[in-house]
Protein backbone atom coordinates (compact mmCIF):
# COMPACT_ATOMS: atom_id res chain seq x y z
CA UNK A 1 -29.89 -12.12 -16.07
CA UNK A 2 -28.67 -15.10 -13.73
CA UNK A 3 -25.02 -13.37 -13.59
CA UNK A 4 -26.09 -10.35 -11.50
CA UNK A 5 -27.13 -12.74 -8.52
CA UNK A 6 -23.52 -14.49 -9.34
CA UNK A 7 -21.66 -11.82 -9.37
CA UNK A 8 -20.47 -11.73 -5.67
CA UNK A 9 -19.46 -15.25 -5.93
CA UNK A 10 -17.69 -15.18 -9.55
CA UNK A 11 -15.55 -12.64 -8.32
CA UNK A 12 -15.03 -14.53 -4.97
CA UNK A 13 -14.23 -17.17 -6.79
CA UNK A 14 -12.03 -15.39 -9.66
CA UNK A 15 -9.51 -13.58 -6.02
CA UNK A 16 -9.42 -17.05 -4.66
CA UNK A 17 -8.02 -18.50 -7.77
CA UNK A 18 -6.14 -16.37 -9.34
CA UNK A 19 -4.31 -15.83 -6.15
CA UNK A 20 -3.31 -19.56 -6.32
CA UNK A 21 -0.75 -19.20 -9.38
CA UNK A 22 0.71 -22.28 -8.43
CA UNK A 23 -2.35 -24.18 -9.91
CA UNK A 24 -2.53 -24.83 -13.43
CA UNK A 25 -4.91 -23.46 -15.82
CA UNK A 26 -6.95 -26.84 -16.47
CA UNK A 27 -7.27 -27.18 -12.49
CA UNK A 28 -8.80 -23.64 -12.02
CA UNK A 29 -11.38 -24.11 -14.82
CA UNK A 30 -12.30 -27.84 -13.25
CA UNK A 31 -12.45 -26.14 -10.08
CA UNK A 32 -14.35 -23.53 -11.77
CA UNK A 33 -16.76 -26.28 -12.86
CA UNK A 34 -17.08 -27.80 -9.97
CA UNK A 35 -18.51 -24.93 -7.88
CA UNK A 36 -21.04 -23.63 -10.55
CA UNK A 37 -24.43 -24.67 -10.89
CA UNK A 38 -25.86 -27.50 -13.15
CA UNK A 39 -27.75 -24.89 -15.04
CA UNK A 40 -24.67 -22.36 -15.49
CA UNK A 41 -24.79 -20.91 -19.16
CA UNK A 42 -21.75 -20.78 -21.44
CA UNK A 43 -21.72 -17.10 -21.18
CA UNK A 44 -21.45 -17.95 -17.56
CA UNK A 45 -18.44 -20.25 -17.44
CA UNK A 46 -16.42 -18.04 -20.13
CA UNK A 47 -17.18 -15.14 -17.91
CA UNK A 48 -15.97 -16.73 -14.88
CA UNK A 49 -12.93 -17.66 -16.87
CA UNK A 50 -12.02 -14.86 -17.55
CA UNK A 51 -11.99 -13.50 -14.61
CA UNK A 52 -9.75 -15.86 -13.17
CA UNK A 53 -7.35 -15.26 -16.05
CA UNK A 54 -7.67 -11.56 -15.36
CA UNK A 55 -6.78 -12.17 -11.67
CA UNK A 56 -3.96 -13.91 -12.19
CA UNK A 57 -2.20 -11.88 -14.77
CA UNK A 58 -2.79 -8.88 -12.34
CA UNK A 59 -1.09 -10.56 -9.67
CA UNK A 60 2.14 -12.00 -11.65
CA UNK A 61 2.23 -8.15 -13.04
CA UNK A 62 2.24 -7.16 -9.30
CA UNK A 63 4.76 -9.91 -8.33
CA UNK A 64 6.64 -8.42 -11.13
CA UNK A 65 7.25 -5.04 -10.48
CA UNK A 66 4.25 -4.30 -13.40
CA UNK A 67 1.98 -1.85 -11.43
CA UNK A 68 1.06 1.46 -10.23
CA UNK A 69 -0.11 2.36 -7.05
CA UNK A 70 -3.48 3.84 -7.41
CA UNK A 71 -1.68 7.68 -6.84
CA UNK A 72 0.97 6.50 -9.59
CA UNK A 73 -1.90 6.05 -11.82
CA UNK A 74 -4.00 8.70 -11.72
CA UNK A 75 -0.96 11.11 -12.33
CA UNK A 76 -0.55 9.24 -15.28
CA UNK A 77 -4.06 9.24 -16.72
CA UNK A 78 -4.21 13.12 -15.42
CA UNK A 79 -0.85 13.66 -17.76
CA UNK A 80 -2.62 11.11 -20.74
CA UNK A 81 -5.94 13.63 -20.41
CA UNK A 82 -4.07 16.91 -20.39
CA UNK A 83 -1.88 15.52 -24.02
């Protein structure tokens, strides 16, 4: 499958932009069209997509107060397990 050599780049590409939440949604996926290549599949593109709107939301959640720190979450999957 194509996306396993893309993969390095579509995630590259996914921290890049959804760390720019100043740009609007039909920028990032023109932007995202811009930089694949002319024989990119749909699955592709959606993928890619996605990503990006995965990126972002993590950040604003960050930005927000809406995380755990990596500690703060396992304690809380440990305590999810043990119920």
């Amino acid at each position: 499958m194509i996306w396993h050599s893309r993969r390095h780049s579509v995630l590259d590409t996914a921290n890049r932009l959804g760390s720019n939440l100043m740009q609007n949604a039909k920028q990032a996926v023109m932007e995202v069209l811009r930089q694949l290549p002319d024989d990119a599949t749909l699955e592709e593109i959606q993928h890619r997509i996605y990503l990006i709107s995965k990126t972002r939301k993590g950040r604003e959640d960050t930005a927000r107060g809406r995380a755990y720190l990596n500690t703060e979450a396992k304690q809380r999957l440990d305590r999810w397990l043990e119920s």
